[in-house]
Protein backbone atom coordinates (compact mmCIF):
# COMPACT_ATOMS: atom_id res chain seq x y z
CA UNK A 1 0.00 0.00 0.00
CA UNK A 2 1.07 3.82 -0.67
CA UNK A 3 2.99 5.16 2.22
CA UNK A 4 1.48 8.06 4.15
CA UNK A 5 2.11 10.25 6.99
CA UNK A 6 0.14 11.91 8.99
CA UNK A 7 0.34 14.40 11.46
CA UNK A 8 -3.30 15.54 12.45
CA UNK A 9 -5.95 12.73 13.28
CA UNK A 10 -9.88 13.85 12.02
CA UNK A 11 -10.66 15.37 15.23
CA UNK A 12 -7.70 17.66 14.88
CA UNK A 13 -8.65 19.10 11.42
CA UNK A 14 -12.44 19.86 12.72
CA UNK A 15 -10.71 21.50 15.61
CA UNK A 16 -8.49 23.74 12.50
CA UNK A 17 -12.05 23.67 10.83
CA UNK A 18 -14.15 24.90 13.27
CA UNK A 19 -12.04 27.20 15.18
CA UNK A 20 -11.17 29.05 12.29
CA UNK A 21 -14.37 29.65 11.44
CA UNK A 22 -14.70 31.08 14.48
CA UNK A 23 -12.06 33.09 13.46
CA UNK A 24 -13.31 34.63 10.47
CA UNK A 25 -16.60 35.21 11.81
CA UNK A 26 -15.57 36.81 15.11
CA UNK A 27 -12.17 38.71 14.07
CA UNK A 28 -12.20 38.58 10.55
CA UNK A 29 -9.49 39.62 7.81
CA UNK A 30 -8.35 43.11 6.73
CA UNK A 31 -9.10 43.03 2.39
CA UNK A 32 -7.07 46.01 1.10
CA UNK A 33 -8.73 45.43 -2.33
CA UNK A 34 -11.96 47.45 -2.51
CA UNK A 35 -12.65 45.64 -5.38
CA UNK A 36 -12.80 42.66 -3.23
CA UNK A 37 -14.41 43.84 -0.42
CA UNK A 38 -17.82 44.80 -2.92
CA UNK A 39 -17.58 41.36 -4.10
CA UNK A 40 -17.93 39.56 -0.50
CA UNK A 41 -20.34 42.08 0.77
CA UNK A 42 -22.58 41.69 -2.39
CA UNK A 43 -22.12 37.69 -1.26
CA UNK A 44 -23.43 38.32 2.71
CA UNK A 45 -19.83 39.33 4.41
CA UNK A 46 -19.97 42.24 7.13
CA UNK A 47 -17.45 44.60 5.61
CA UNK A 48 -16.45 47.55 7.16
CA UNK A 49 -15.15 50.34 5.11
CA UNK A 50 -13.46 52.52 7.56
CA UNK A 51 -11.14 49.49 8.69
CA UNK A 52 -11.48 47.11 5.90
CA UNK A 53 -12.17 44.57 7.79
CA UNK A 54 -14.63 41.68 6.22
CA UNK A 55 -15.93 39.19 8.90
CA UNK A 56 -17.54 35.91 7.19
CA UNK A 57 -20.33 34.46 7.78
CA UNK A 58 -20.62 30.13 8.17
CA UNK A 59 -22.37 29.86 5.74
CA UNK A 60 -20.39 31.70 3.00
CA UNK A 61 -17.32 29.97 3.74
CA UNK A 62 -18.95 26.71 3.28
CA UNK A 63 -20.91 27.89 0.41
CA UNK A 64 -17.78 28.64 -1.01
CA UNK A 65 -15.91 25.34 -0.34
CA UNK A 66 -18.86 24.03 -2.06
CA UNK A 67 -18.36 25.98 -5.00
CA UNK A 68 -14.70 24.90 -5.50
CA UNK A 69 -14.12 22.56 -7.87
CA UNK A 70 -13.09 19.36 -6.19
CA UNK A 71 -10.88 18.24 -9.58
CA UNK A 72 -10.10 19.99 -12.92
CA UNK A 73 -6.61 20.02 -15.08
CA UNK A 74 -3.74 22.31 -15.25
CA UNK A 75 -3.25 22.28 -18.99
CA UNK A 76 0.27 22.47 -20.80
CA UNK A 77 1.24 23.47 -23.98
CA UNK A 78 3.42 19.95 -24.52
CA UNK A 79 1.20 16.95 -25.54
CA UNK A 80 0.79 14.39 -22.71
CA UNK A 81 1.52 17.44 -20.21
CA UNK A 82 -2.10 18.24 -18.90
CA UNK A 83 -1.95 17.83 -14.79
CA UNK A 84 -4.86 16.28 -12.91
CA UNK A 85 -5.90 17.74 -10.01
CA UNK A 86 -6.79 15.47 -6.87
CA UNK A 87 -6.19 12.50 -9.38
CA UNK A 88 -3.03 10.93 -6.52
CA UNK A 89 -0.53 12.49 -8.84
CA UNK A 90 2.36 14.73 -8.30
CA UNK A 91 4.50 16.67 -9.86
CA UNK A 92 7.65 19.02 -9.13
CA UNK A 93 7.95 22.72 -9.08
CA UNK A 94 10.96 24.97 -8.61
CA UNK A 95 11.16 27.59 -5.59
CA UNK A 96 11.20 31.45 -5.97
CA UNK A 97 11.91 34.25 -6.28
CA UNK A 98 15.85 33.73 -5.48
CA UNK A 99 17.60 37.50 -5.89
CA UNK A 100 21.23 36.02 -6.04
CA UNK A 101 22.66 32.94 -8.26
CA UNK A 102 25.62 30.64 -7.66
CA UNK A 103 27.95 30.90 -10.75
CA UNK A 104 29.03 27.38 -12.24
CA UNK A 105 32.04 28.72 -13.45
CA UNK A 106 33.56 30.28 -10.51
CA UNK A 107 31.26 29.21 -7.93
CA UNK A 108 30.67 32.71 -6.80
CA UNK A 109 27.13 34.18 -5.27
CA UNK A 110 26.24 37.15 -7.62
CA UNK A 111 23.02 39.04 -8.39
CA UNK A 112 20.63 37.07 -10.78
CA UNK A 113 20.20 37.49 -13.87
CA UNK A 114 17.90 37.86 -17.50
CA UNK A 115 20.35 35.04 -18.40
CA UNK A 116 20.08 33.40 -15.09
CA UNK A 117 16.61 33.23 -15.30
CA UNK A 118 16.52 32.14 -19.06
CA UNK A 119 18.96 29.07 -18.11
CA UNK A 120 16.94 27.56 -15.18
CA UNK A 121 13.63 28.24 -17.44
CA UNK A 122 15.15 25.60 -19.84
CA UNK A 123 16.77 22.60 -17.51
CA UNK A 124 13.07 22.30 -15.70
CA UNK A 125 11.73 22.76 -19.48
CA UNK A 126 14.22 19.51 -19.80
CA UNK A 127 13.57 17.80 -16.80
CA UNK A 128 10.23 15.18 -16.62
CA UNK A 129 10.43 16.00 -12.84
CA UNK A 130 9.05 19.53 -13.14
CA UNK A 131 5.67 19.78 -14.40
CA UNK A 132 4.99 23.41 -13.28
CA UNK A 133 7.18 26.52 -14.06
CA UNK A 134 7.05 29.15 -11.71
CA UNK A 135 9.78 32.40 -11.73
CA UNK A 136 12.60 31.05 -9.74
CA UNK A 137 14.46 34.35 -9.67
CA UNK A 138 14.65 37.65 -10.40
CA UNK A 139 16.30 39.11 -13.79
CA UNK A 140 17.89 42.42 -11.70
CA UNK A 141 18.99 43.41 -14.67
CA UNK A 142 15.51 44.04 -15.88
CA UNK A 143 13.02 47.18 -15.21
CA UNK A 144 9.27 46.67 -14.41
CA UNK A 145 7.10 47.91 -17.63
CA UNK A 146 4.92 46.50 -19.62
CA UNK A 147 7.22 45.92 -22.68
CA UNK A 148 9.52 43.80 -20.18
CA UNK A 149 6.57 41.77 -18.62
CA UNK A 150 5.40 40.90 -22.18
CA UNK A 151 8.85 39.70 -23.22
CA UNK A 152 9.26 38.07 -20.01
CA UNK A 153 5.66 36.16 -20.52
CA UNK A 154 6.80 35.28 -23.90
CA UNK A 155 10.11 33.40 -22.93
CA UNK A 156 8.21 31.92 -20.41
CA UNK A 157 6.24 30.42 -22.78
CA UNK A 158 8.81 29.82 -26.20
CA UNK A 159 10.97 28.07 -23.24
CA UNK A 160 8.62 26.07 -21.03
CA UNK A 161 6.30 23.89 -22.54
CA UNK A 162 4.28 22.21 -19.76
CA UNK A 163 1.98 24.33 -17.41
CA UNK A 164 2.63 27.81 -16.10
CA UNK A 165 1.95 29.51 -12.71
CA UNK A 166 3.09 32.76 -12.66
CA UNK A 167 1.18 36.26 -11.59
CA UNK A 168 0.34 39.83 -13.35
CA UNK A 169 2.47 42.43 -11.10
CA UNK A 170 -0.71 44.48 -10.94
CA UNK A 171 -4.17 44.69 -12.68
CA UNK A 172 -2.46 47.13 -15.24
CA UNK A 173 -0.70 44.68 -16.85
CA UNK A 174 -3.44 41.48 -16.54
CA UNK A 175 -5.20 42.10 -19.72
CA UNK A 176 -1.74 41.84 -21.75
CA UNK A 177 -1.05 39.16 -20.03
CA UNK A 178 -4.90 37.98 -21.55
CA UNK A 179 -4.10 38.52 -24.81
CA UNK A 180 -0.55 36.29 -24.60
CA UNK A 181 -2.60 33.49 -23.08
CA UNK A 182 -4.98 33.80 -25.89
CA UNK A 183 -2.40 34.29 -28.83
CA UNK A 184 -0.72 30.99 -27.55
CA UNK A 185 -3.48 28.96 -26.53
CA UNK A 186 -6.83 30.01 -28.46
CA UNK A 187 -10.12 31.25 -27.72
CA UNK A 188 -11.61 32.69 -24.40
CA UNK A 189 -13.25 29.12 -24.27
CA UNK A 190 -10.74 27.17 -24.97
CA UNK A 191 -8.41 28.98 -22.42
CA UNK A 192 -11.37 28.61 -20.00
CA UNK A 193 -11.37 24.61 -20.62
CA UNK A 194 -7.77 23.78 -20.55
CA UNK A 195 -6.33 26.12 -18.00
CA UNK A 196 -3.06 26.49 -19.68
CA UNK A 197 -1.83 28.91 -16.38
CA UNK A 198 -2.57 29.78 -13.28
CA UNK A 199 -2.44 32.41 -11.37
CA UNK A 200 0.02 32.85 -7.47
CA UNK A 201 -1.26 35.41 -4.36
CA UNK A 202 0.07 35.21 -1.16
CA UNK A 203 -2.02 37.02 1.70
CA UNK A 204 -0.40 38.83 3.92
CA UNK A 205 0.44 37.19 6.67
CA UNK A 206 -1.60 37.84 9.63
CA UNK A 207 -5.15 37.98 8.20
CA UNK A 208 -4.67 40.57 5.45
CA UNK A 209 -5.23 39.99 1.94
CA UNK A 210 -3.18 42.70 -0.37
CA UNK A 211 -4.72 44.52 -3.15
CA UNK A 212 -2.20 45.06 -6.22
CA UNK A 213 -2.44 41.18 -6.78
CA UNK A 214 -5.59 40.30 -5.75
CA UNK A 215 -6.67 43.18 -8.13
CA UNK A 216 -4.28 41.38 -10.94
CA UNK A 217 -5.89 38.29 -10.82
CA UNK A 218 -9.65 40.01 -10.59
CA UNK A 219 -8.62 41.71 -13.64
CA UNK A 220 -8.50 38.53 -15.39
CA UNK A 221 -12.28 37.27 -14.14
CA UNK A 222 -14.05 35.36 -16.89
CA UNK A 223 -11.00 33.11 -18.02
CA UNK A 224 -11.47 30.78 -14.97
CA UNK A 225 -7.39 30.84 -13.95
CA UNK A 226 -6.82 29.00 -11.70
CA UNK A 227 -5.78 30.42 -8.35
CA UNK A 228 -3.46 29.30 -6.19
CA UNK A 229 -3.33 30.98 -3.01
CA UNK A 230 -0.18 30.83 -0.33
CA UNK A 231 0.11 32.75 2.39
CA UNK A 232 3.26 32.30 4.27
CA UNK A 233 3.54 33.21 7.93
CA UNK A 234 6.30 33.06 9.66
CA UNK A 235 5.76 30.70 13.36
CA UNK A 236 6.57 32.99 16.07
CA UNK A 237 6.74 36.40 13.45
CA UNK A 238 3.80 37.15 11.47
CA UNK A 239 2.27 33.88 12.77
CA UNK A 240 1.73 32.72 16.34
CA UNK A 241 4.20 30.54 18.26
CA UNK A 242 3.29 27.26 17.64
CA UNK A 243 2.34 24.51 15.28
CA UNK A 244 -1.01 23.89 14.93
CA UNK A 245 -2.12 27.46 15.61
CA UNK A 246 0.07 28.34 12.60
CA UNK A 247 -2.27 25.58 10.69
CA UNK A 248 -4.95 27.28 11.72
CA UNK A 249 -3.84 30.81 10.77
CA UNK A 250 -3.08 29.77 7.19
CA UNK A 251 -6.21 28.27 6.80
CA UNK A 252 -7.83 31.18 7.79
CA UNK A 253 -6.00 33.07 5.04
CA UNK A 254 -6.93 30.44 2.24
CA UNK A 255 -10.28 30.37 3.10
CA UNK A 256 -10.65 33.76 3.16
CA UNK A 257 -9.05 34.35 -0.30
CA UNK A 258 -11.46 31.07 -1.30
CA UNK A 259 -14.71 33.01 -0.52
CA UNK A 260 -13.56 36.50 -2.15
CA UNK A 261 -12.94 34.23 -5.46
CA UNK A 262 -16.21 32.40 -5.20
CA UNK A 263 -17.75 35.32 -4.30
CA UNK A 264 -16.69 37.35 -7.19
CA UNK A 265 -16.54 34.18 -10.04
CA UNK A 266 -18.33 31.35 -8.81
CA UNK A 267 -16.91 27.97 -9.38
CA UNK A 268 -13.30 29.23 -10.28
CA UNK A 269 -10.91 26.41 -10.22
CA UNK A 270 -8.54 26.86 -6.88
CA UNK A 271 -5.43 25.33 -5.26
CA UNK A 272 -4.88 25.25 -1.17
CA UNK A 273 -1.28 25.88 -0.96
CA UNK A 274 -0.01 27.77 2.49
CA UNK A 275 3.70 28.37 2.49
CA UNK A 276 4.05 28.16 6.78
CA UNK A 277 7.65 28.23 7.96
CA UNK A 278 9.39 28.96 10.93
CA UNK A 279 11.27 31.97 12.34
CA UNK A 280 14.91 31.37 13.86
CA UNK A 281 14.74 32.40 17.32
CA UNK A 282 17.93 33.27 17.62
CA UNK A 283 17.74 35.45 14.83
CA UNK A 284 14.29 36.23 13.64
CA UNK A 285 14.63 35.12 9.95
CA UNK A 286 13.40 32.30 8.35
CA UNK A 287 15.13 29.35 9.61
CA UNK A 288 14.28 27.38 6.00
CA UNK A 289 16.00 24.03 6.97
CA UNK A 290 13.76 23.60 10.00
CA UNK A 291 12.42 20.25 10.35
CA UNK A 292 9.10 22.08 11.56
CA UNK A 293 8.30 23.36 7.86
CA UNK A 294 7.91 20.10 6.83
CA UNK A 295 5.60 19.03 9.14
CA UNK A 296 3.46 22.24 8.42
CA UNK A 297 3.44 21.57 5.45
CA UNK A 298 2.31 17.79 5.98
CA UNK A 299 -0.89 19.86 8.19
CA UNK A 300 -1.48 21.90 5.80
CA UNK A 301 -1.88 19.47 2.94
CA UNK A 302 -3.55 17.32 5.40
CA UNK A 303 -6.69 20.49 5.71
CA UNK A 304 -6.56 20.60 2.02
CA UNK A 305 -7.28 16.60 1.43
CA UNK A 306 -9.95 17.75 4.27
CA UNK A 307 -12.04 20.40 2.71
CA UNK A 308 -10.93 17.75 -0.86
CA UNK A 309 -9.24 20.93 -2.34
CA UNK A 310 -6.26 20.29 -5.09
CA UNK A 311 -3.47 20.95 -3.13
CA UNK A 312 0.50 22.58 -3.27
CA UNK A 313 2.70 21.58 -1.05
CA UNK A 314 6.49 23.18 0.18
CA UNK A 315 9.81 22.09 1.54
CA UNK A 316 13.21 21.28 0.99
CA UNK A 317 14.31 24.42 2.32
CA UNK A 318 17.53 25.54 3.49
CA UNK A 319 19.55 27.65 5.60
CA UNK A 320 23.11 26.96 4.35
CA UNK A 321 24.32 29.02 0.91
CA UNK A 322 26.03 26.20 -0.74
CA UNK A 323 25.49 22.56 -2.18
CA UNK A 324 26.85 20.15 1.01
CA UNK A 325 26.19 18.06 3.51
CA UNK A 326 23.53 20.45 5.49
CA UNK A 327 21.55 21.53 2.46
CA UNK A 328 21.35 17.42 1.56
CA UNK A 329 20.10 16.45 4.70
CA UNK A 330 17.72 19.27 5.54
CA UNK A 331 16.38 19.53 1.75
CA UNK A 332 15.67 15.92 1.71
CA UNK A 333 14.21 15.66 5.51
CA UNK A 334 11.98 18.83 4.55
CA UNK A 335 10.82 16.97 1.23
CA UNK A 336 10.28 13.39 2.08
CA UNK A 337 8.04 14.59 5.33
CA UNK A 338 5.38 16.67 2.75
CA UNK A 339 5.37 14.32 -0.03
CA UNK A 340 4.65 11.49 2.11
CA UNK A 341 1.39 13.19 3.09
CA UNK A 342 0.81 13.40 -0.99
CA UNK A 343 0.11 16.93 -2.80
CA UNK A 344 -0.90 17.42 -6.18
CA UNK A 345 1.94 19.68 -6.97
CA UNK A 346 5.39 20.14 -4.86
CA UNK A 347 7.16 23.40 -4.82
CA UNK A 348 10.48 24.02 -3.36
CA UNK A 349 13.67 22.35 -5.64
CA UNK A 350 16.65 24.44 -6.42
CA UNK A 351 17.36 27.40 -4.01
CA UNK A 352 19.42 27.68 -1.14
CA UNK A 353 20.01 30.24 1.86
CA UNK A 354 16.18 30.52 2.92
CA UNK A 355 15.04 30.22 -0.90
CA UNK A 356 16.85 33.02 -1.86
CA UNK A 357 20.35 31.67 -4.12
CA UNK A 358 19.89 29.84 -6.89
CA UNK A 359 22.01 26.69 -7.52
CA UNK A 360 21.36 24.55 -11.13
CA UNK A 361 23.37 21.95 -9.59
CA UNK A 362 21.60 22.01 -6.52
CA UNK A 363 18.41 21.65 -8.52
CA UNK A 364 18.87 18.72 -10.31
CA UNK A 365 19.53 16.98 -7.17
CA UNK A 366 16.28 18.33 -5.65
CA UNK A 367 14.95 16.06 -8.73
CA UNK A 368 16.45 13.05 -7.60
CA UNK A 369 15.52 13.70 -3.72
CA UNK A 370 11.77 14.36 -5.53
CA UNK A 371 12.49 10.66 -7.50
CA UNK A 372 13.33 8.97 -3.98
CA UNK A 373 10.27 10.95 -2.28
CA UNK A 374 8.04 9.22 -5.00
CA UNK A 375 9.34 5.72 -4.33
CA UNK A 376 8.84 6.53 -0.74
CA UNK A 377 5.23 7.32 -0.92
CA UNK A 378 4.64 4.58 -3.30
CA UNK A 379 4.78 2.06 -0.37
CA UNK A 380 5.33 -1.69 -1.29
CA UNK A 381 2.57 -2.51 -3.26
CA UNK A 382 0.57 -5.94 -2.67
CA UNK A 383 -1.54 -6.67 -5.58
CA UNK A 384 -2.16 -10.72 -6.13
CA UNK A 385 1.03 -10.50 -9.12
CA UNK A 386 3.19 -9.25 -6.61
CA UNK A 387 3.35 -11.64 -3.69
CA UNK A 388 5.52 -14.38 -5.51
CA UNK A 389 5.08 -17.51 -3.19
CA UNK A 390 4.91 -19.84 -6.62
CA UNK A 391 8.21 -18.30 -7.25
CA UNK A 392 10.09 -18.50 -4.05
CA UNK A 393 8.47 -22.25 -3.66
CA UNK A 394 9.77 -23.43 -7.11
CA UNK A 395 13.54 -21.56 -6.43
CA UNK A 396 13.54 -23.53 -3.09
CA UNK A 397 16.47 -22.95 -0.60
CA UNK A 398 19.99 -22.28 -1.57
CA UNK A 399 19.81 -20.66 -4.82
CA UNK A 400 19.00 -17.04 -6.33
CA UNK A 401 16.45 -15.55 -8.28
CA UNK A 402 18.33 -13.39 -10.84
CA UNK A 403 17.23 -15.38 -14.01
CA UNK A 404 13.40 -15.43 -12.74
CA UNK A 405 11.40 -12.92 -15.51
CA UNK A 406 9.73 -11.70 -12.09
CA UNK A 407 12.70 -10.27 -11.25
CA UNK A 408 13.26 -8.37 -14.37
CA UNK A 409 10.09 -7.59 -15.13
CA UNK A 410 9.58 -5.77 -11.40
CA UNK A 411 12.93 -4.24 -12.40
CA UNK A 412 11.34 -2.45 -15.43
CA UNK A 413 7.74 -1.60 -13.39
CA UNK A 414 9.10 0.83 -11.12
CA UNK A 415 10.13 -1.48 -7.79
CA UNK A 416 13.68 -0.30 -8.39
CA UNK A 417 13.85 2.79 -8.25
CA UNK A 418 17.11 3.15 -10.79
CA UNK A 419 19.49 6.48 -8.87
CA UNK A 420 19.88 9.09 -11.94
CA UNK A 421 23.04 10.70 -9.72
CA UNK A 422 25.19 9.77 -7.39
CA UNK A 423 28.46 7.35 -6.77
CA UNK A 424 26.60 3.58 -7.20
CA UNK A 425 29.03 1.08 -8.40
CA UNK A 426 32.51 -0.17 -7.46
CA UNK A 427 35.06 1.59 -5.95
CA UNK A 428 37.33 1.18 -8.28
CA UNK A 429 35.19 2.01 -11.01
CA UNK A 430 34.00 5.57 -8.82
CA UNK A 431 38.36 5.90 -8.78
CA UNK A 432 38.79 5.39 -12.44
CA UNK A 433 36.13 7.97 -13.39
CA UNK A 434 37.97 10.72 -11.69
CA UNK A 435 36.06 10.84 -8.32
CA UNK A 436 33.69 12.48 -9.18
CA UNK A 437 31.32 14.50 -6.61
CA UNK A 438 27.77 14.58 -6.93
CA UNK A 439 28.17 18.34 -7.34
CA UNK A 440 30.63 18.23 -10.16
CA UNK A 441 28.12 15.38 -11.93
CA UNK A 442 25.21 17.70 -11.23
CA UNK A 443 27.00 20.59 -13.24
CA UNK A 444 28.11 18.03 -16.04
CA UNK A 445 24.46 17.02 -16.23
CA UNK A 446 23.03 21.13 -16.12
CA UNK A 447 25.49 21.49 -18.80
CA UNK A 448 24.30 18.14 -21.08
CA UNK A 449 20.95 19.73 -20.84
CA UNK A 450 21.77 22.96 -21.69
CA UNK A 451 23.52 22.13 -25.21
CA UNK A 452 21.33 19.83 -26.05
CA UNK A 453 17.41 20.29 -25.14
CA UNK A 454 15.10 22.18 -27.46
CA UNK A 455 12.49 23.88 -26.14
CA UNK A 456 8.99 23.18 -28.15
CA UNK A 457 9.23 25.94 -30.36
CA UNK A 458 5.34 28.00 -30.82
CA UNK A 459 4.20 28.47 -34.49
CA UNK A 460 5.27 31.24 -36.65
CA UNK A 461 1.42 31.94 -36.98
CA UNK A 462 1.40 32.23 -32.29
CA UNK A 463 4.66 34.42 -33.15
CA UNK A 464 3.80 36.97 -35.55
CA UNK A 465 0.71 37.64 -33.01
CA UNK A 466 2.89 38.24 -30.45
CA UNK A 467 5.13 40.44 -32.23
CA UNK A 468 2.33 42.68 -32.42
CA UNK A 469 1.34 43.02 -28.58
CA UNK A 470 4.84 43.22 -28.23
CA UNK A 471 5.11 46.01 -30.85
CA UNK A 472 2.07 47.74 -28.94
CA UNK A 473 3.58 47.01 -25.33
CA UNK A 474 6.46 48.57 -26.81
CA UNK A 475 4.52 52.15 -27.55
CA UNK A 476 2.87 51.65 -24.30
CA UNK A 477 6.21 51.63 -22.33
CA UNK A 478 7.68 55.11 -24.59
């Protein structure tokens, strides 16, 4: 059977349930979007204006969970690409928004880059781990305008073929970012069917939803993007000082953004996906390599499965600003706990020093950790084929199975997991290659995919539209 942990029992998650609630109802959240706040009061919230605080009412937020569709696909430009939600699938996504890179050359932290970006666009493009792209760091050498956000949205797409999440930087710039989703993909309807992107916010941790992306994403109302919505406080900071009242205080913050959405497009596709972490007390950052963000993130995908919302998980987090022993073990402890409770979508591969350097090398081994967490969850599986006692009775004592066609054949169906990196043969044959490290065999294999993979290129006909929003985006930037 699959492998699963868990860290709240059923009464634990009525207890998050119900007390939150309470929450909202009693205290309620501070919605900077006025926009927002005429959408939930035309839906039954008490809103006051002077404050801007919206209390909700029972009833709405349950209306609202029952409003959410329960499963629905992330579409992808790539053929065979399309992501079922809440289907026991998942897939890998990167971690952002990094500000500061780790050169292969010299091995050097420096300020990201255009080119930075571009590179680590293409190796997830590459990799059948990643299923998701989302903007793991930020080009510093690039200005906010609209000309650069439609160029950026165009590599995006040109070099990433499988689904997109990604955000509008305000509601200014959501209907160009409309009319690139509709170049690429088609129609308004078809765009509404296939949900080729979708669409980041993360409240503001404690119980305060922001307005410049809310107001993006309300902008683009009527193409049913999904939402995914992640607040991220901070245990002991911007959230309370323990575990399961930080559980408790994200959910309040997804289900608050969940009734504002249903409230304003009924039925819009959305993804749970709090972000909790921990604050170093010695320090008061975010102590990424904590064991404890794993296990909120376990809760936190454990309320999703609850309320049977699709579902986006974090971890492998860091606090160490190279590739090494402490990033392995507390990237891989902070992974294996969350993906043994099972999201839909994982997000956290490839940055170091409290997600903010980027390493290429140290994301390709996030894939393997990812490969391993897979396995892991997959548990030993028991079907009638599997159990073998005609085959261990006819082998008998004293001799070996290796020329049984069980053997292979459970070889090629997945019950070996077969390592994609790492030193696993001989000594002598690790001595005669050179020695390698895993870090210098995670740059060779950065490099490999670099030179060689080709992203799906989009049709002249998708380009020559986009030359002309670019040409207009252009004007508008003069």
């Amino acid at each position: 059977m699959e492998t699963l942990l868990q860290v709240l029992s059923e009464e634990e998650k009525t207890q998050v349930h119900e007390r939150s609630l309470k929450i909202l109802s009693a205290t309620g959240v501070k919605i900077n979007t006025a926009k927002g706040r005429q959408y939930l009061k035309n839906a039954g919230a008490e809103v006051d204006e002077n404050s801007k605080i919206v209390k909700f009412p029972r009833a709405m937020v349950e209306e609202s969970l029952r409003l959410a569709p329960k499963d629905f696909t992330l579409g992808a430009r790539r053929p065979g690409w399309d992501l079922s939600m809440n289907a026991g699938e998942c897939t890998l996504m990167i971690d952002g928004e990094g500000t500061s890179m780790i050169d292969r050359k010299t091995g050097e932290h420096r300020p990201s880059t255009f080119d930075d970006w571009l590179e680590a666009t293409r190796v997830i493009d590459a990799l059948d781990e990643f299923g998701v792209y989302w903007d793991m760091v930020e080009r510093g050498d690039v200005e906010q305008s609209i000309s650069n956000a439609v160029k950026h949205w165009r590599y995006i797409f040109s070099s990433f073929s499988k689904h997109v999440q990604d955000a509008s930087p305000n509601a200014e710039f959501s209907s160009w970012l409309g009319e690139i989703i509709q170049a690429i993909f088609g129609d308004k309807e078809t765009v509404r069917r296939t949900h080729p992107f979708s669409f980041i916010v993360c409240p503001q941790s404690p119980l305060e939803i922001e307005a410049q992306r809310t107001d993006a994403y309300l902008e683009l109302l009527g193409w049913d993007i999904p939402i995914a919505v992640m607040p991220m406080p901070l245990m002991g900071g911007t959230g309370p000082g323990n575990m399961i009242s930080m559980t408790m205080l994200g959910n309040c913050e997804v289900l608050a953004m969940l009734c504002l959405i249903q409230a304003a497009d009924p039925g819009t596709p959305f993804i749970y996906a709090p972000a909790s972490a921990v604050m170093n007390p010695r320090t008061g950052a975010y102590n990424a390599g904590a064991i404890e963000n794993g296990l909120l993130s376990s809760a936190g995908i454990e309320m999703a499965r609850y309320y049977g919302l699709p579902v986006e998980g974090s971890g492998g987090g860091t606090d160490t600003y190279a590739p090494g022993i402490q990033a392995s073990y507390e990237r891989a402890l902070n992974a294996l706990t969350p993906m043994l409770s099972w999201p839909d979508l994982f997000v956290g591969s490839g940055l170091l020093g409290g997600s903010m350097i980027l390493s290429l090398e140290q994301l390709v081994i996030d894939a393997e950790v990812f490969r391993m967490s897979k396995q892991a969850h997959r548990g030993i599986l028991t079907d009638d084929d599997m159990w073998l006692d005609d085959v261990i009775q006819r082998v008998g004592p004293g001799r070996h199975f290796l020329d049984e066609i069980s053997t292979v054949a459970n070889m090629r169906s997945g019950e070996w997991l077969i390592p994609s990196l790492g030193v696993h043969q001989s000594q002598e044959s690790w001595e005669m290659a050179g020695k390698k490290d895993i870090l210098e065999e995670a740059r060779e294999k950065v490099e490999n995919l670099l030179s060689t993979h080709q992203p799906l290129p989009l049709s002249d006909e998708v380009e020559k539209e986009l030359d002309k929003i670019q040409k207009r985006a252009n004007q508008s930037s003069e």
